[in-house]
C-alpha atoms as a PDB file:
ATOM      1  CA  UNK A   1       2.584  -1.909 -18.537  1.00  0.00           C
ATOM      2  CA  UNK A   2       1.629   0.808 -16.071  1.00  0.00           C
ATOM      3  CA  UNK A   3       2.476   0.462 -12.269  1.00  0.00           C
ATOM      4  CA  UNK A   4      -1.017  -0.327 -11.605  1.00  0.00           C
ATOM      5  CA  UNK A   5      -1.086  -3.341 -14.015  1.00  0.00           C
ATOM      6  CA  UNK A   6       1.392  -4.783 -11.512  1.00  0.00           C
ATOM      7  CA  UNK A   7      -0.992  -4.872  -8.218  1.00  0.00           C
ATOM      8  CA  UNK A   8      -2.975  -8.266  -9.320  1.00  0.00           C
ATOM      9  CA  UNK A   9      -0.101 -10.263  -9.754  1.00  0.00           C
ATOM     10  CA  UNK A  10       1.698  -8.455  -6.497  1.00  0.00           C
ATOM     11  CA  UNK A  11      -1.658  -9.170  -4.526  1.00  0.00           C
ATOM     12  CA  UNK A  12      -1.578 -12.912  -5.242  1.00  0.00           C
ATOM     13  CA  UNK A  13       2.079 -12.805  -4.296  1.00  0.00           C
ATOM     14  CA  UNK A  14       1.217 -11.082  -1.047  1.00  0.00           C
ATOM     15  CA  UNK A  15      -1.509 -13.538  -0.537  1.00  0.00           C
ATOM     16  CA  UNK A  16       0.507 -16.817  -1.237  1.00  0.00           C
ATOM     17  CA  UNK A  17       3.429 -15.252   0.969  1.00  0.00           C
ATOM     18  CA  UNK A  18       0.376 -14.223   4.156  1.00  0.00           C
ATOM     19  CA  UNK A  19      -0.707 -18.301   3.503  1.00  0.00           C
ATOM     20  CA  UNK A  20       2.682 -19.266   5.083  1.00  0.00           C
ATOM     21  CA  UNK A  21       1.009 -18.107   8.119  1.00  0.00           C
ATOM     22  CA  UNK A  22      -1.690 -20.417   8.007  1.00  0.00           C
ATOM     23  CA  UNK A  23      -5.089 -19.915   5.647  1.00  0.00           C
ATOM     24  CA  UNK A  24      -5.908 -16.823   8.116  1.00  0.00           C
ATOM     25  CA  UNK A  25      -2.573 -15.121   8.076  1.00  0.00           C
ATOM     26  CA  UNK A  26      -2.027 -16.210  12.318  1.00  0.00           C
ATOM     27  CA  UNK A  27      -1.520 -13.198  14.186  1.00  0.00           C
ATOM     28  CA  UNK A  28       0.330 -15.005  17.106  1.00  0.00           C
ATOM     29  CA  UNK A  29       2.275 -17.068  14.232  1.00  0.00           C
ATOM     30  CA  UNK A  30       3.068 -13.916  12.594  1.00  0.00           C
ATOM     31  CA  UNK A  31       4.628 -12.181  15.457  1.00  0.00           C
ATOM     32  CA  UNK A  32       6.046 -14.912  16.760  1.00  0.00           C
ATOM     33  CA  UNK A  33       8.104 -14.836  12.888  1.00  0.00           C
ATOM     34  CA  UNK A  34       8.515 -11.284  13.047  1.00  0.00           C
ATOM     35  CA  UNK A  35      10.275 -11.547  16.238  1.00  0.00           C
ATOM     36  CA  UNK A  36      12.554 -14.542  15.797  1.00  0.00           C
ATOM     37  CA  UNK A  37      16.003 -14.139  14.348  1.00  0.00           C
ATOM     38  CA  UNK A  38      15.764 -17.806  12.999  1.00  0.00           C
ATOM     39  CA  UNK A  39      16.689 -17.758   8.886  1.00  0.00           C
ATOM     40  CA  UNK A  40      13.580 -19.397   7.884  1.00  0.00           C
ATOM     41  CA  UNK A  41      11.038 -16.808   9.788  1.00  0.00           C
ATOM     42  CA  UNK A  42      13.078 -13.888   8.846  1.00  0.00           C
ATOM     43  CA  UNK A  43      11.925 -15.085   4.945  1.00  0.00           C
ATOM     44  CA  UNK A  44       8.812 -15.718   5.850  1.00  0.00           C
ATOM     45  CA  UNK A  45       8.470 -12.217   7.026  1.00  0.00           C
ATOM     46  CA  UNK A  46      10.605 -10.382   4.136  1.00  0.00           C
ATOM     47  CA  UNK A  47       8.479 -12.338   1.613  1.00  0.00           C
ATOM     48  CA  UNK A  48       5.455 -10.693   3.321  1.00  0.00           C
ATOM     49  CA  UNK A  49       6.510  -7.202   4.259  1.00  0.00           C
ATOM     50  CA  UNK A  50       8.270  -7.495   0.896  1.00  0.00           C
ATOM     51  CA  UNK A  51       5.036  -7.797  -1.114  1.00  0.00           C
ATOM     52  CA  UNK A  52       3.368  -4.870   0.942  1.00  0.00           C
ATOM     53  CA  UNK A  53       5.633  -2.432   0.240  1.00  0.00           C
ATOM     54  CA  UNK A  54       5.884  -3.405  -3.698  1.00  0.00           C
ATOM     55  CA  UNK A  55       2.179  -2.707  -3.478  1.00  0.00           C
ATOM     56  CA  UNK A  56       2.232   0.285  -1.656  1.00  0.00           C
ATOM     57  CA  UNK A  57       4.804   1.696  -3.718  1.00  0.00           C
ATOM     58  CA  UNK A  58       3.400   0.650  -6.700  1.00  0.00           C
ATOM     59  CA  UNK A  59       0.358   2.535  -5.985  1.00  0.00           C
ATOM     60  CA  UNK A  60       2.132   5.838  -4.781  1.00  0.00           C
ATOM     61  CA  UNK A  61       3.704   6.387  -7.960  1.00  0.00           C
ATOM     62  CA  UNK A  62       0.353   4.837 -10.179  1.00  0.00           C
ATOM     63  CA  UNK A  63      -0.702   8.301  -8.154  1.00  0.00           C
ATOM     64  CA  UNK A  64       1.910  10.799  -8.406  1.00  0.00           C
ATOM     65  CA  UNK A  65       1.816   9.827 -11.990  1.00  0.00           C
ATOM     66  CA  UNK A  66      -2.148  10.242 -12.775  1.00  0.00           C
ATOM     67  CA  UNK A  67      -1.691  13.421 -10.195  1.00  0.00           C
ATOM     68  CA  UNK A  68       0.872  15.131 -12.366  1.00  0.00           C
ATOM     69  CA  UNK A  69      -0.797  14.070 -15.612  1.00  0.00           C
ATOM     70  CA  UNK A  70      -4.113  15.879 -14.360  1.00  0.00           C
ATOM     71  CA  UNK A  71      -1.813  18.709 -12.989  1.00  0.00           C
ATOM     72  CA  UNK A  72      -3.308  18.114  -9.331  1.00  0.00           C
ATOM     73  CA  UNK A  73      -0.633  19.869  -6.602  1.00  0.00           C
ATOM     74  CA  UNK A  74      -0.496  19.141  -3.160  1.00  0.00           C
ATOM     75  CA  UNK A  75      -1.445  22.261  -1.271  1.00  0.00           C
ATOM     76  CA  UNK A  76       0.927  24.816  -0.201  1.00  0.00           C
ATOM     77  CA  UNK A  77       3.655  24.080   1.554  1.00  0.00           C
ATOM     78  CA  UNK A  78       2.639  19.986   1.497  1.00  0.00           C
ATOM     79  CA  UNK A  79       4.988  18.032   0.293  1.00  0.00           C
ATOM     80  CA  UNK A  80       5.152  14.113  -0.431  1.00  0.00           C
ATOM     81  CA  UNK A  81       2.758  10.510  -1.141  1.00  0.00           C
ATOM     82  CA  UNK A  82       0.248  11.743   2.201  1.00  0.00           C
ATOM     83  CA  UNK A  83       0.401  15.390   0.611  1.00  0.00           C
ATOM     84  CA  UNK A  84      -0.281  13.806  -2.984  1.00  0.00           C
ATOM     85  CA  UNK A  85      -2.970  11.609  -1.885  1.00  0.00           C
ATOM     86  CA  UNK A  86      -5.165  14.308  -0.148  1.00  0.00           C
ATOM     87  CA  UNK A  87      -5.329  16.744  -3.556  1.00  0.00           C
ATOM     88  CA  UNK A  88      -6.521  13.493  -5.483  1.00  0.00           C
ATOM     89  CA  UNK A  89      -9.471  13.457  -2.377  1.00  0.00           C
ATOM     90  CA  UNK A  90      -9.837  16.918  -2.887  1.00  0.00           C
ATOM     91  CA  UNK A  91     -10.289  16.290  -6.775  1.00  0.00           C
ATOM     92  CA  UNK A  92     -12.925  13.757  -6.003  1.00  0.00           C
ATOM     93  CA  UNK A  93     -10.720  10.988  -7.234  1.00  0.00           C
ATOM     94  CA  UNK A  94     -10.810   9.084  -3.435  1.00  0.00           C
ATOM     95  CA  UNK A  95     -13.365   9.647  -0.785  1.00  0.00           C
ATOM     96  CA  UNK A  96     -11.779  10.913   2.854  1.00  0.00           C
ATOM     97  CA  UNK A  97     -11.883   6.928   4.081  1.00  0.00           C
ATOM     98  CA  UNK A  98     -10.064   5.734   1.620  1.00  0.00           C
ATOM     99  CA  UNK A  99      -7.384   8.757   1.850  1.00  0.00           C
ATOM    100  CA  UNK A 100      -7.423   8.015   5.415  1.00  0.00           C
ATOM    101  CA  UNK A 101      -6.938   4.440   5.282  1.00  0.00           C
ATOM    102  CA  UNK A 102      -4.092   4.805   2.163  1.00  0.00           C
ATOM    103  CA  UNK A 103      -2.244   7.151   4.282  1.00  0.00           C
ATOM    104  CA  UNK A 104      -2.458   4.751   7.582  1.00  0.00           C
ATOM    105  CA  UNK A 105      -0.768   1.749   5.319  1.00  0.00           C
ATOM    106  CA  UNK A 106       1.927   4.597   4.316  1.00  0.00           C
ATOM    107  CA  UNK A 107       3.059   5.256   7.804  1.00  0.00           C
ATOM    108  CA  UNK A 108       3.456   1.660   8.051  1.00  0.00           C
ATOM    109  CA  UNK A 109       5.393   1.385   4.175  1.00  0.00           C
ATOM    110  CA  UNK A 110       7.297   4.243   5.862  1.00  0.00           C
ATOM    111  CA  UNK A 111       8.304   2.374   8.956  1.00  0.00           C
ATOM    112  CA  UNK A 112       9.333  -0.986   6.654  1.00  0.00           C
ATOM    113  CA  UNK A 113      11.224   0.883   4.377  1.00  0.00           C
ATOM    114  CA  UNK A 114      13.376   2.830   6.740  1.00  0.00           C
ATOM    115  CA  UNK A 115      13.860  -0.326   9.089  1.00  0.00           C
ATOM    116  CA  UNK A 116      12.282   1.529  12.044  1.00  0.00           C
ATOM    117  CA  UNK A 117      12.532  -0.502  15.396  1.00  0.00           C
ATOM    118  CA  UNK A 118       9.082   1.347  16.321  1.00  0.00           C
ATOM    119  CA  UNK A 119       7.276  -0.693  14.088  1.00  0.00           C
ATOM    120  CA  UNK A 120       5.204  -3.732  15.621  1.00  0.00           C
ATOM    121  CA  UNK A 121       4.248  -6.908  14.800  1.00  0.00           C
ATOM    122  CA  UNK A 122       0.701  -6.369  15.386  1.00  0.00           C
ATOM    123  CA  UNK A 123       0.670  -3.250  13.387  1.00  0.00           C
ATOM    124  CA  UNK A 124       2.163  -4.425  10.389  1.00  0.00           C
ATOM    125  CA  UNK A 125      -0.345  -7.538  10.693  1.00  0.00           C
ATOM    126  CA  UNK A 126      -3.482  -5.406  10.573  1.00  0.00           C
ATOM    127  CA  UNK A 127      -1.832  -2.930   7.778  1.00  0.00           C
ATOM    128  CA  UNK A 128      -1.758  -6.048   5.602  1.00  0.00           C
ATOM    129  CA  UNK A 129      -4.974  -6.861   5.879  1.00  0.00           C
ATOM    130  CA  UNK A 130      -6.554  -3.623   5.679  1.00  0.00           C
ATOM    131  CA  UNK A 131      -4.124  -2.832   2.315  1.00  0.00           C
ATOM    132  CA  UNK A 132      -5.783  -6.342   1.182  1.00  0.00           C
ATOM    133  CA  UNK A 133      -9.442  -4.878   1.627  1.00  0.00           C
ATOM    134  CA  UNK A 134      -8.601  -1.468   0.915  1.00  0.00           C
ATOM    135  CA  UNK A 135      -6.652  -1.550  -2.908  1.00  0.00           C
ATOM    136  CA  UNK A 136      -9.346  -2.947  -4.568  1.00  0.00           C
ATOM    137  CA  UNK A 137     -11.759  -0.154  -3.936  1.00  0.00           C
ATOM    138  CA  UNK A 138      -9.021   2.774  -3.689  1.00  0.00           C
ATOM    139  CA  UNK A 139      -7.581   1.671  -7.370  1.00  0.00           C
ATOM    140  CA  UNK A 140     -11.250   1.510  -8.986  1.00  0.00           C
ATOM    141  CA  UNK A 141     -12.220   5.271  -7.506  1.00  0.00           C
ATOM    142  CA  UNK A 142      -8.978   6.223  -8.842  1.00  0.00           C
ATOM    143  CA  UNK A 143      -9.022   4.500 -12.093  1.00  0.00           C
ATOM    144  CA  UNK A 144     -12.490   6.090 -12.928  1.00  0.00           C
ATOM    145  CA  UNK A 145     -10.484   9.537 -11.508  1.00  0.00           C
ATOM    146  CA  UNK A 146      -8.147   9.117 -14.284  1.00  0.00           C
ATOM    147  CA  UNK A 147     -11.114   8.081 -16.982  1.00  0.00           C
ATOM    148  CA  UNK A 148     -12.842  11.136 -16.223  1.00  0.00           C
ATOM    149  CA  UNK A 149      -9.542  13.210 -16.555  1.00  0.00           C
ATOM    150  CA  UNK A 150      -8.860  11.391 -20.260  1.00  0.00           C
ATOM    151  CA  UNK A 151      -5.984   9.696 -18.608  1.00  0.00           C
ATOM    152  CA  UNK A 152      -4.279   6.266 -19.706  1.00  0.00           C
ATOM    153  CA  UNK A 153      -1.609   5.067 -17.262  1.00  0.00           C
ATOM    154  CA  UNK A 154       0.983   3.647 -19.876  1.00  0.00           C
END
């Protein structure tokens, strides 16, 4: 099963997990969570930040993988996911909006992961929802990258 065989089932997890925020995924309800130190919100909040960055991560190393396979570098003196995701642009395997909007949910996988006290509520709210509307698009251009190069994700 290759990472990107994961993402459906991780998306309905993220989904179900958003839902305990009402049917719209409340903004106020959400921070409100995000904020509290009470047991039951700081699940509520794991289970979705917890789902986001499975996704995210997920996806960074679907790409690093199909990026190596296709022997696509970074450019010079770039390193890391951002540096990774602009050579598949620059291989026509993304357009520049999707790169973009990939690399603006990494900041925010960036700020989860390392527990960063920067990070907002709101932010984290609207990276959710844009990761939501963004995958499905990002993993077909990139899928059809990979077709194009003869590669199977395994």
């Amino acid at each position: 099963m290759s990472k990107l065989d994961r993402l459906p089932v991780q998306r309905r997890a993220l989904v179900a997990a958003m839902r305990t925020f009402g049917d719209d995924f409340d903004q106020a309800e959400w921070a409100a969570a995000f904020e509290s130190v009470d047991i039951a919100d700081v699940h509520r909040v794991l289970l979705v930040t917890g789902s986001f960055l499975a996704i995210v991560n997920n996806t960074v190393e679907a790409v690093k993988i199909g990026a190596r396979l296709a022997q696509i570098k970074a450019a010079d003196g770039q390193r890391g996911a951002s540096a990774i995701i602009d050579a598949i642009r620059r291989d026509g395997a993304i357009s520049s909006e999707q790169a973009e909007s990939f690399q603006t949910i990494y900041g925010t996988r960036n700020a989860l992961q390392h527990a960063s006290s920067e990070v907002e509520a709101a932010e984290v709210h609207r990276h959710v929802k844009l990761l939501l509307r963004h995958l499905p698009g990002f993993v077909r251009s990139y899928t059809t990258w990979l077709e194009r190069h003869g590669i199977e994700l395994a």
